[in-house]
C-alpha atoms as a PDB file:
ATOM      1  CA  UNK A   1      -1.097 -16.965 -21.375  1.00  0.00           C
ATOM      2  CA  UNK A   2      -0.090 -20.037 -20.096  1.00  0.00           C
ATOM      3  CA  UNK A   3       0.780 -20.753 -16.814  1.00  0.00           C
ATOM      4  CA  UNK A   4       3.772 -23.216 -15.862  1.00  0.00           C
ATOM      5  CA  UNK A   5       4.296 -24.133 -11.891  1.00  0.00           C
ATOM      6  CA  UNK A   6       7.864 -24.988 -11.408  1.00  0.00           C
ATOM      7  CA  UNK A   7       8.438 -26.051  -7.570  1.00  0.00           C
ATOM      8  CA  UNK A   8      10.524 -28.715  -5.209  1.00  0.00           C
ATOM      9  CA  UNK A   9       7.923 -29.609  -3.262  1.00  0.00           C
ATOM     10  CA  UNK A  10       5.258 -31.980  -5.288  1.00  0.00           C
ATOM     11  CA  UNK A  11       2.845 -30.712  -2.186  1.00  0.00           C
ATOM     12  CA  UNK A  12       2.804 -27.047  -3.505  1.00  0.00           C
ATOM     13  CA  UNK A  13       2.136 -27.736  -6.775  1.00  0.00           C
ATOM     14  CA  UNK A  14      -1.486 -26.718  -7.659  1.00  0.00           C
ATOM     15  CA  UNK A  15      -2.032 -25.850  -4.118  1.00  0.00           C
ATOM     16  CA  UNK A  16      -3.879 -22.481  -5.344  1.00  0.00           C
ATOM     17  CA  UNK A  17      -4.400 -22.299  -8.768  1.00  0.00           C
ATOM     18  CA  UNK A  18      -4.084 -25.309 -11.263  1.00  0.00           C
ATOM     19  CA  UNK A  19      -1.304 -24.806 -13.634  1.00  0.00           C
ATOM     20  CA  UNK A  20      -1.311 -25.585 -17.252  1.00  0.00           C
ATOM     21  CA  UNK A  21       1.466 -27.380 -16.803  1.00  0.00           C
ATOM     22  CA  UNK A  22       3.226 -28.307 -13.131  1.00  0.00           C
ATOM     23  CA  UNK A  23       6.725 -29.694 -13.053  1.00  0.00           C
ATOM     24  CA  UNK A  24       8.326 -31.021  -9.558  1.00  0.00           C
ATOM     25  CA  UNK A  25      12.085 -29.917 -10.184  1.00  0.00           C
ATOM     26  CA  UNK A  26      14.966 -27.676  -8.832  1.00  0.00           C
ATOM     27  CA  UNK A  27      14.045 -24.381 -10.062  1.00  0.00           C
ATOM     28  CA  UNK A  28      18.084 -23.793 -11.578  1.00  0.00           C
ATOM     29  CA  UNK A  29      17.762 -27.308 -13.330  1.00  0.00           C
ATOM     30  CA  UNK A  30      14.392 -26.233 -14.910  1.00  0.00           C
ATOM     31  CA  UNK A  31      16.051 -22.525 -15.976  1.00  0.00           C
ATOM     32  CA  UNK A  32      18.700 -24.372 -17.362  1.00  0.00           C
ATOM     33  CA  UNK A  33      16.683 -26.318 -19.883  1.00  0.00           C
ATOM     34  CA  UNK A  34      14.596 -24.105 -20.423  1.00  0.00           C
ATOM     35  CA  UNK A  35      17.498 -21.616 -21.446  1.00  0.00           C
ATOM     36  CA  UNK A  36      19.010 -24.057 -23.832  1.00  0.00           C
ATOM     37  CA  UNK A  37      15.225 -24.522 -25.156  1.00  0.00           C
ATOM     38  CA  UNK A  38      15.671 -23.295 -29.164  1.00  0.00           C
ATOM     39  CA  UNK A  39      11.969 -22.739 -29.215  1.00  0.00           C
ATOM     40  CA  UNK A  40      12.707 -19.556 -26.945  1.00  0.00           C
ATOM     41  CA  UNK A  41      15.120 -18.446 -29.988  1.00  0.00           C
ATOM     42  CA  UNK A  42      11.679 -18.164 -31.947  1.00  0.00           C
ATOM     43  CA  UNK A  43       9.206 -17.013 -29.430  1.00  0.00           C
ATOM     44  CA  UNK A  44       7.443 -13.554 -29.790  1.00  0.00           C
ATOM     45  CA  UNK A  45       8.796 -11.747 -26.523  1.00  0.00           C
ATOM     46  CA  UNK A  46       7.526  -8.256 -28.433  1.00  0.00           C
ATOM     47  CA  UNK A  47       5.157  -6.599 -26.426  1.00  0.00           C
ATOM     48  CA  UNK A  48       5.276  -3.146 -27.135  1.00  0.00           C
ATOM     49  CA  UNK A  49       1.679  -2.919 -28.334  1.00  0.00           C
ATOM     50  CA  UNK A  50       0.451  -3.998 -24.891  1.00  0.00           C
ATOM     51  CA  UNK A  51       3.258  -2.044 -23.245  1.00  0.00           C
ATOM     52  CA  UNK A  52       2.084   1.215 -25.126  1.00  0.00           C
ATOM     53  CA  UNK A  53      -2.435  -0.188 -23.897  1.00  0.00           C
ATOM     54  CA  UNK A  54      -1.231  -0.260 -20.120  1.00  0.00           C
ATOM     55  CA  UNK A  55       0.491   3.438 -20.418  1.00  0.00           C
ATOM     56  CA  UNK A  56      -2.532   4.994 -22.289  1.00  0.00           C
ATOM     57  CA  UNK A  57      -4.589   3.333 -19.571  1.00  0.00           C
ATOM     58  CA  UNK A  58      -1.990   4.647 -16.995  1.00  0.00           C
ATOM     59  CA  UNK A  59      -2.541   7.939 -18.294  1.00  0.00           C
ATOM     60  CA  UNK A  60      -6.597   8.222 -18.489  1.00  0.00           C
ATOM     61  CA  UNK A  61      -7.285   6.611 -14.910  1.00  0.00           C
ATOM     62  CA  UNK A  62      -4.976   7.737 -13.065  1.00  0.00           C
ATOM     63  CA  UNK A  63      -6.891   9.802 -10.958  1.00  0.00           C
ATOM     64  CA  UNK A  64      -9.862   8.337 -11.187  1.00  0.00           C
ATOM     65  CA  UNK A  65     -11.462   7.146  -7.749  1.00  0.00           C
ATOM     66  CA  UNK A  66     -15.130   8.098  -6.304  1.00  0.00           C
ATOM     67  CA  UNK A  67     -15.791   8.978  -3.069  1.00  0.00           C
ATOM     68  CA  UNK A  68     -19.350   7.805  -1.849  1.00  0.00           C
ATOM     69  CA  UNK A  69     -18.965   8.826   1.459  1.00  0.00           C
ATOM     70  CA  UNK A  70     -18.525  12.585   2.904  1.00  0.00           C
ATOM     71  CA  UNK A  71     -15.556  13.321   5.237  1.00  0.00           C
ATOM     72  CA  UNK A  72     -11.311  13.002   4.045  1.00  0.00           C
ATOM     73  CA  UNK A  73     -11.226  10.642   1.265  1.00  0.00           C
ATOM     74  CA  UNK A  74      -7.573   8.728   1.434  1.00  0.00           C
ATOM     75  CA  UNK A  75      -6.847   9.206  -2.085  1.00  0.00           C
ATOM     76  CA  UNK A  76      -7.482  12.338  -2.792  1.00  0.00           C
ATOM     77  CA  UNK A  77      -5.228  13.390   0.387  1.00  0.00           C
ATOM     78  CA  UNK A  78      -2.201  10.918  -0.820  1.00  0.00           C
ATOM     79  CA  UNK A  79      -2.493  12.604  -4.357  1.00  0.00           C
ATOM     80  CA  UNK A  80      -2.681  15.799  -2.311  1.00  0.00           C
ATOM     81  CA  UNK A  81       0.483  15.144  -0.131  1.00  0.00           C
ATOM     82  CA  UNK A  82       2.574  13.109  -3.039  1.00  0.00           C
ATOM     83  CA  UNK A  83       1.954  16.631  -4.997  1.00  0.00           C
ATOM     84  CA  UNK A  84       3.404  18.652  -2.483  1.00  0.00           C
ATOM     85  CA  UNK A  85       6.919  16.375  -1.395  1.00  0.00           C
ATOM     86  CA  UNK A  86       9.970  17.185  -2.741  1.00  0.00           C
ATOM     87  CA  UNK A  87      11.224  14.943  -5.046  1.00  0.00           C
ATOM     88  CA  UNK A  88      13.608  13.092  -2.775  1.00  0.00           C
ATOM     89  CA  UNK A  89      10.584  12.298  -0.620  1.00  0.00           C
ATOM     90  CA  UNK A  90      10.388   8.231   0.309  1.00  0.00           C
ATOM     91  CA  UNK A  91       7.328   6.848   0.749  1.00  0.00           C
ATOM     92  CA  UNK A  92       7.091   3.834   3.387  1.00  0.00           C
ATOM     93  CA  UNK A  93       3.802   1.801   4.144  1.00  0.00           C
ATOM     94  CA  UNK A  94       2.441  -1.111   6.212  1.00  0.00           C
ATOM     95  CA  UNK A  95      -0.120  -3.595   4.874  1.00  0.00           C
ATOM     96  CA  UNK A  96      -3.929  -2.732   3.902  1.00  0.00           C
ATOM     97  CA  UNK A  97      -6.269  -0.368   1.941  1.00  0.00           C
ATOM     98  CA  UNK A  98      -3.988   2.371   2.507  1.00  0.00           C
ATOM     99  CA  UNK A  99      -1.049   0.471   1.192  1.00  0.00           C
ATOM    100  CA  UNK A 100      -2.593   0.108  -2.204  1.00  0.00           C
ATOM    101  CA  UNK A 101      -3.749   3.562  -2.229  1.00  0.00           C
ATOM    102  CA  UNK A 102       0.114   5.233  -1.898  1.00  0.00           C
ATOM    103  CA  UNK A 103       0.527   2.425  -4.482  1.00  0.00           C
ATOM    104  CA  UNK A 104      -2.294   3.812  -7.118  1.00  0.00           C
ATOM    105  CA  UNK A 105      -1.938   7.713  -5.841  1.00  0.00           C
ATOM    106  CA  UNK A 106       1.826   8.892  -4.630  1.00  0.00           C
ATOM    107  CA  UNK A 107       3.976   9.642  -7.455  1.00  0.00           C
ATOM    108  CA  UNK A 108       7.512   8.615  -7.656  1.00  0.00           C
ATOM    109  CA  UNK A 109      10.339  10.416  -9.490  1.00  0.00           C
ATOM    110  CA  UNK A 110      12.882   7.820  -8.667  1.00  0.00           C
ATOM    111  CA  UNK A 111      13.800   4.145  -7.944  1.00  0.00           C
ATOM    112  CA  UNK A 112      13.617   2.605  -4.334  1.00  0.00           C
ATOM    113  CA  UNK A 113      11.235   5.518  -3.381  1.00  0.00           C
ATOM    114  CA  UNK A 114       8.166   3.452  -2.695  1.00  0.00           C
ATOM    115  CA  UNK A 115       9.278   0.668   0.017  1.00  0.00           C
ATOM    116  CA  UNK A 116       6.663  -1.560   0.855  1.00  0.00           C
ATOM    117  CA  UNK A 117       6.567  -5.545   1.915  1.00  0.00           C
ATOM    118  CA  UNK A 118       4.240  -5.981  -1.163  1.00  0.00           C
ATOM    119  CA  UNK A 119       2.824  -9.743  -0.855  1.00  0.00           C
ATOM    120  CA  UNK A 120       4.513 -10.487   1.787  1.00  0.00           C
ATOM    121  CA  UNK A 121       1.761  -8.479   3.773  1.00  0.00           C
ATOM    122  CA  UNK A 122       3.872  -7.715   6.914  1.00  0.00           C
ATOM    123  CA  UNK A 123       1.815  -5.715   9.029  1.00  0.00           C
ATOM    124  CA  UNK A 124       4.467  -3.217  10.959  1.00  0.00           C
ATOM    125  CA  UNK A 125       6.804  -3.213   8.332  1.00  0.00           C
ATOM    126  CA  UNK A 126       6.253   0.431   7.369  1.00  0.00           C
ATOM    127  CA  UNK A 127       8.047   2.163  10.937  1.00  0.00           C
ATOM    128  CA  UNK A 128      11.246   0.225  10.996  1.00  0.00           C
ATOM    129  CA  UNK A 129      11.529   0.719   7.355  1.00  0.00           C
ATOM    130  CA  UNK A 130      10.950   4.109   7.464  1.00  0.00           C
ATOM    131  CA  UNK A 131      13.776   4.627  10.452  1.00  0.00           C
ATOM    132  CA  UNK A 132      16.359   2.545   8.056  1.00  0.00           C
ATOM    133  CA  UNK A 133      15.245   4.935   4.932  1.00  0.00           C
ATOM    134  CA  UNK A 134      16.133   8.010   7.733  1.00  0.00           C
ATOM    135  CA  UNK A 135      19.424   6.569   8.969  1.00  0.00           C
ATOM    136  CA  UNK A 136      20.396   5.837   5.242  1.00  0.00           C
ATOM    137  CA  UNK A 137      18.928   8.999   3.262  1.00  0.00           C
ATOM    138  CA  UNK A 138      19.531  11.801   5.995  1.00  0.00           C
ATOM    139  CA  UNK A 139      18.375  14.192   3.245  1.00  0.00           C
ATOM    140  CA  UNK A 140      15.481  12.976   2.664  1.00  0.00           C
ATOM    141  CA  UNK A 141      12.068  13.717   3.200  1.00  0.00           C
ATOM    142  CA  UNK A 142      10.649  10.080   4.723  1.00  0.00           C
ATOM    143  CA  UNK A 143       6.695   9.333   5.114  1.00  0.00           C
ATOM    144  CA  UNK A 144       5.376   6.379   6.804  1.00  0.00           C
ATOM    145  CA  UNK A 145       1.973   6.129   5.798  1.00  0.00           C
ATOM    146  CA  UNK A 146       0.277   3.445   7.950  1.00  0.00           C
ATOM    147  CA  UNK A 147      -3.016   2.021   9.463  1.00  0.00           C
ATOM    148  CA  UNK A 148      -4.527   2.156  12.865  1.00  0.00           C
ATOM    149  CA  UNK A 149      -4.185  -1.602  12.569  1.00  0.00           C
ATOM    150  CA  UNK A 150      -0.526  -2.071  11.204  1.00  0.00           C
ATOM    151  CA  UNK A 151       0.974   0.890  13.698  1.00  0.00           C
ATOM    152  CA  UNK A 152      -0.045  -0.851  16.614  1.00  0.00           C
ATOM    153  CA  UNK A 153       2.014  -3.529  15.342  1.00  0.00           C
ATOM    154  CA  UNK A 154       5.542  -1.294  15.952  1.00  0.00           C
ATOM    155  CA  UNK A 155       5.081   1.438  18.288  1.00  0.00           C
ATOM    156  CA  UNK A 156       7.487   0.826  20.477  1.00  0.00           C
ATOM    157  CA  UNK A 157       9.494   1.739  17.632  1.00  0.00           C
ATOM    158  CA  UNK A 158       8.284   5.677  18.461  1.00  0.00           C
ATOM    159  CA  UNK A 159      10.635   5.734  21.309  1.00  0.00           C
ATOM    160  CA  UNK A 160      13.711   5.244  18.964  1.00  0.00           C
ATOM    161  CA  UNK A 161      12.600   8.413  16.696  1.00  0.00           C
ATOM    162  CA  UNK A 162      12.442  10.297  19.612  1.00  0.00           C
ATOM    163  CA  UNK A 163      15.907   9.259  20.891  1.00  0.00           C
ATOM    164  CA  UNK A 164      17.880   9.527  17.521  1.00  0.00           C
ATOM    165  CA  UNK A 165      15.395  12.571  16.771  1.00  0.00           C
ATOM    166  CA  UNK A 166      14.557  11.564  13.082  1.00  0.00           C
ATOM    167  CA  UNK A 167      12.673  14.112  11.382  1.00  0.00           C
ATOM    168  CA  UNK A 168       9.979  11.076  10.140  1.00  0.00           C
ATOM    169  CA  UNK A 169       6.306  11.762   9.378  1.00  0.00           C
ATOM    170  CA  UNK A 170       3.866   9.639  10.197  1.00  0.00           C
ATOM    171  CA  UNK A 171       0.791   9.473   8.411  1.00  0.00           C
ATOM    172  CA  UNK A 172      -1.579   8.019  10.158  1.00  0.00           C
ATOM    173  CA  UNK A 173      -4.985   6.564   7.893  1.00  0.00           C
ATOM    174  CA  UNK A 174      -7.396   5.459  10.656  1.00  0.00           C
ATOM    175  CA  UNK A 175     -10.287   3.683  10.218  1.00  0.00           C
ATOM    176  CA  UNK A 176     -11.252   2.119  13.130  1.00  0.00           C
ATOM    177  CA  UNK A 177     -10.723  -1.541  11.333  1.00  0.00           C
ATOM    178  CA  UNK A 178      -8.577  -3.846   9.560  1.00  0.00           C
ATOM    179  CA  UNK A 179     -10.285  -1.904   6.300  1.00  0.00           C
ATOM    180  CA  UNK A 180      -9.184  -4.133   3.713  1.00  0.00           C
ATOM    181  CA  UNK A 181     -10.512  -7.710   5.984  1.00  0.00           C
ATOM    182  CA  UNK A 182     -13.532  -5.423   6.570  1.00  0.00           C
ATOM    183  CA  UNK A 183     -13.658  -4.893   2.383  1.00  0.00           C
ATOM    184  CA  UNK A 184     -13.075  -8.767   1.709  1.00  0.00           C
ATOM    185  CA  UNK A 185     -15.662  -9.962   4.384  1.00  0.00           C
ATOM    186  CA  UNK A 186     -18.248  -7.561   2.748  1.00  0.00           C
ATOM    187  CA  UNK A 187     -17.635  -8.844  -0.671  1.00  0.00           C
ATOM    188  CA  UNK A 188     -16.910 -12.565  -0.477  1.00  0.00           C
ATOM    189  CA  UNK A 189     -18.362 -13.569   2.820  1.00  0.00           C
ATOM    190  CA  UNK A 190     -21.802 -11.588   2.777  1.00  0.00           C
ATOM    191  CA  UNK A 191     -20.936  -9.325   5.358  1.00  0.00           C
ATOM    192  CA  UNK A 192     -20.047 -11.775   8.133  1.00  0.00           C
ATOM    193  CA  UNK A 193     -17.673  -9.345   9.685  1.00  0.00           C
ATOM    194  CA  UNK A 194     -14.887 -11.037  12.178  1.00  0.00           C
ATOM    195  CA  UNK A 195     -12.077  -9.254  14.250  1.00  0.00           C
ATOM    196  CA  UNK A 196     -11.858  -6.300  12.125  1.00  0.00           C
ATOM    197  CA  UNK A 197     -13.285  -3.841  14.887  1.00  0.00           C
ATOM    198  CA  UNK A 198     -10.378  -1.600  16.010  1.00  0.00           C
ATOM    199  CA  UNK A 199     -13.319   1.236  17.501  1.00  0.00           C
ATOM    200  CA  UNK A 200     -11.514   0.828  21.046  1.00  0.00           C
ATOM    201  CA  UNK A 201      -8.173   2.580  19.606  1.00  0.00           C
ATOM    202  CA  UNK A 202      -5.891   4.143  22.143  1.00  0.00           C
ATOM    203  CA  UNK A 203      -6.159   8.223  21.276  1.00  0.00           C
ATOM    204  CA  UNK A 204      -3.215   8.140  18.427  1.00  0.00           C
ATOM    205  CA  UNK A 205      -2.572  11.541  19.191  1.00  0.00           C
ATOM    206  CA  UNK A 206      -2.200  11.464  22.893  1.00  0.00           C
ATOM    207  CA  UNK A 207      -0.155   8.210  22.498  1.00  0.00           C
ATOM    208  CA  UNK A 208       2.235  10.304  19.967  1.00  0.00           C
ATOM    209  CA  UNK A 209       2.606  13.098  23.038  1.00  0.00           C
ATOM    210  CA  UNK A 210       3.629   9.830  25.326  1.00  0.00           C
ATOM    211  CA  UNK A 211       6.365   9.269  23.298  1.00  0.00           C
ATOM    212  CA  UNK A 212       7.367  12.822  22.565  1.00  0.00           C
ATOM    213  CA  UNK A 213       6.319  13.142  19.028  1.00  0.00           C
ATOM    214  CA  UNK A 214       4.842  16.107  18.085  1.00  0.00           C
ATOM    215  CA  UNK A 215       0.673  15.170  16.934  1.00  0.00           C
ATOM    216  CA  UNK A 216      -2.480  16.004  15.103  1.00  0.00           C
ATOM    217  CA  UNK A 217      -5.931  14.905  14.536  1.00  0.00           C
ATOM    218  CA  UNK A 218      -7.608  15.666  11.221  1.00  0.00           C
ATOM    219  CA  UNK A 219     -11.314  14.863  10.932  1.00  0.00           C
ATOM    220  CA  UNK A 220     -12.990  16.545   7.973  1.00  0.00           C
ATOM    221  CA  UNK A 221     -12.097  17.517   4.515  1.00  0.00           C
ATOM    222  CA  UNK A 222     -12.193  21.265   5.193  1.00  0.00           C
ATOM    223  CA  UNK A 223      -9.129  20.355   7.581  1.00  0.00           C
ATOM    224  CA  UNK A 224      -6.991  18.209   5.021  1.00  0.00           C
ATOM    225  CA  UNK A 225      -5.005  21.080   3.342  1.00  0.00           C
ATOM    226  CA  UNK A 226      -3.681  22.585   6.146  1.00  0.00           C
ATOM    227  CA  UNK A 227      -2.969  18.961   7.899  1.00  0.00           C
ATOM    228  CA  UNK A 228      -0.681  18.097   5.164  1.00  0.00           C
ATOM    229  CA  UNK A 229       0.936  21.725   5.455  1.00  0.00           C
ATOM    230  CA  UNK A 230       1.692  20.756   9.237  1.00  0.00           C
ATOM    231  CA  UNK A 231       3.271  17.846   8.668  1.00  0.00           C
ATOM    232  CA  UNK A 232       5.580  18.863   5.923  1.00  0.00           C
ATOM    233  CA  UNK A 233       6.596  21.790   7.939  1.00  0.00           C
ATOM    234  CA  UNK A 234       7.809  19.525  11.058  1.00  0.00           C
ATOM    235  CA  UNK A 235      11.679  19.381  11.672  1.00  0.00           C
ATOM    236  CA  UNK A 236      11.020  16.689  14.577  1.00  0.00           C
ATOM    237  CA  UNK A 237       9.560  13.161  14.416  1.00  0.00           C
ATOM    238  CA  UNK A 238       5.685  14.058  14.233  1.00  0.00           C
ATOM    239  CA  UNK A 239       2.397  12.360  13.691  1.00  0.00           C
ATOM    240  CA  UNK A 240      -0.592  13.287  11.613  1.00  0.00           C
ATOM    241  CA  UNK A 241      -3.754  11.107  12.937  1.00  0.00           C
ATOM    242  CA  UNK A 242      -6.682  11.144   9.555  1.00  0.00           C
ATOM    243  CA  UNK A 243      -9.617   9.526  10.342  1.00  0.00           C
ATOM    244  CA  UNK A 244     -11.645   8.565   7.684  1.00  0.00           C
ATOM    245  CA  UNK A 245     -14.378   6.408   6.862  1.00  0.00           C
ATOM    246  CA  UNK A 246     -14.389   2.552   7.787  1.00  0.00           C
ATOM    247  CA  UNK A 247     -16.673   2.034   5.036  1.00  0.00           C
ATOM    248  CA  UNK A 248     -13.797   3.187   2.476  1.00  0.00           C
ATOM    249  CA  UNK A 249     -13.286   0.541  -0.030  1.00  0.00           C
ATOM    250  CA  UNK A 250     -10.190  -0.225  -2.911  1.00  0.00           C
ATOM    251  CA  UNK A 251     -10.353  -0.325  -6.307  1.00  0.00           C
ATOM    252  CA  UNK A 252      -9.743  -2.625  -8.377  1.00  0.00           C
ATOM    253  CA  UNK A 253      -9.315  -5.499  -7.128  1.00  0.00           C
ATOM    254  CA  UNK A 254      -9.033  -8.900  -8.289  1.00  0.00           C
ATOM    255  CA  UNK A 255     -10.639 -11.642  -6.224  1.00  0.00           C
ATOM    256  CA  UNK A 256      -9.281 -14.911  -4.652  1.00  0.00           C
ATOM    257  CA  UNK A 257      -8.811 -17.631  -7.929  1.00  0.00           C
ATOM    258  CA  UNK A 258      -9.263 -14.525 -10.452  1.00  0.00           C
ATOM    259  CA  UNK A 259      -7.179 -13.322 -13.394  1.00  0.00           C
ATOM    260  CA  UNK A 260      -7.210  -9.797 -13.941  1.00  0.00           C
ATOM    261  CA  UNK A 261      -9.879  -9.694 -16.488  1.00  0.00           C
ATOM    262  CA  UNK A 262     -12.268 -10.346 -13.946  1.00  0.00           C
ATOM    263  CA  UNK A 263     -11.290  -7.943 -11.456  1.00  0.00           C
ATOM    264  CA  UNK A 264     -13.809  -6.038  -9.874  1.00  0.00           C
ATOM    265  CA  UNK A 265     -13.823  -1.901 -10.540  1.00  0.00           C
ATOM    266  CA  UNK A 266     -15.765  -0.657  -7.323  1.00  0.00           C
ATOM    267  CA  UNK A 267     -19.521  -0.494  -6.252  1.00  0.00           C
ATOM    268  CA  UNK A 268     -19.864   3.181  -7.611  1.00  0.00           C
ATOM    269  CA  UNK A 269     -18.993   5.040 -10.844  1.00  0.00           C
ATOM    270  CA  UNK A 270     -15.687   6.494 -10.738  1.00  0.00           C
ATOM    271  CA  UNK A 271     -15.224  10.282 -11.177  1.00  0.00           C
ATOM    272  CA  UNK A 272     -12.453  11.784 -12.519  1.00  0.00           C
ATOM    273  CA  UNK A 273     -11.008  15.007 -10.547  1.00  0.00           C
END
């Protein structure tokens, strides 16, 4: 593949990654030509062979994670919960490790189930999106899955469930850290760890009594099954605190200046379950 940086500003072109080929323009001019291009007329835009690798990939890994450390594994309880919803059941999260996990482990039977900032990495975004799925889908079942770091980001946003008593569910993934700076210092900076130490967390459940949510810790794996039936059985905005390890990592990712060929597939063998 080829890659072709089309921008306005000369400064941004080849800021972080060197194009193939970088063109300062307006990106309608550029469209334009390239729309009236007749080499497009003749270029292969037939993927179905690769379409038909990624779904057969889709398929075999799945489920595939490992879990090297004892205690609630996040994936396994998102696969766990996703399994359970109804099908009308929206999905909100913030920004981190647990944002890529509902991405790799919650099923979806619809469109605009899943809302999430994506790139954008908005920390906080996953509350106040989850109150606008509420207000606009009264029927549905809405989860905010978050992180100990992105919720603290929003929480004033607790009082409004309470007064418009929403029915949301908060799923709470804590960690104790900013997991997925934690994961990138360990990988890329030799374990020079920096402001990722959230051990001095406000008690999430007490803090969800404050604001007159109803709350719950979870702490082991023997306690996961019945968490997720207390949640799903709430009629009032609740919380469900699950602390889990902060040496949890993701997989795969790809690192910084990387195409996906070299991404990296985790420390330990994965196991299928």
């Amino acid at each position: 593949a080829k890659v072709i940086h089309i921008d306005v500003d000369a400064s941004e072109l080849a800021k972080l990654r060197q194009p193939h080929l970088a063109i300062q323009c307006d990106l309608a001019v550029a469209l334009e030509h390239l729309n009236s291009s007749k080499q497009l007329e003749t270029a292969s835009l037939h993927h179905d062979a690769w379409r038909e690798n990624c779904r057969q990939q889709k398929q075999q890994h799945a489920w595939q994670y490992n879990n090297p450390a004892a205690g609630i594994y996040a994936p396994r309880l998102l696969r766990d919960i996703s399994a359970r919803c109804p099908d009308n059941t929206i999905f909100t999260c913030d920004v981190g490790q647990h944002q890529m996990w509902v991405a790799q482990h919650c099923q979806f039977s619809s469109p605009r189930h899943h809302l999430s900032s994506g790139g954008l990495g908005t920390m906080g975004f996953g509350l106040p999106a989850a109150i606008g799925a509420m207000v606009a889908c009264p029927e549905a079942t809405v989860i905010n899955v978050t992180g100990d770091g992105s919720f603290a980001m929003n929480v004033q946003e607790l009082m409004t469930l309470k007064r418009y008593q929403l029915p949301l569910k908060i799923l709470l993934i804590d960690n104790q850290s900013l997991g997925m700076v934690r994961q990138w210092q360990h990988l890329f900076f030799k374990d020079r760890f920096s402001e990722i130490d959230l051990s001095d967390n406000p008690d999430f459940v007490t803090l969800g009594h404050a604001f007159g949510l109803a709350a719950k810790r979870i702490e082991s794996a023997e306690q996961e099954s019945a968490g997720i039936d207390w949640l799903l059985a709430q009629t009032e905005p609740s919380l469900l605190q699950v602390c889990i390890s902060n040496q949890e990592n993701v997989w795969p990712l790809v690192p910084p200046g990387s195409g996906n060929h070299e991404m990296l597939k985790g420390e330990h063998q994965n196991e299928k379950n």
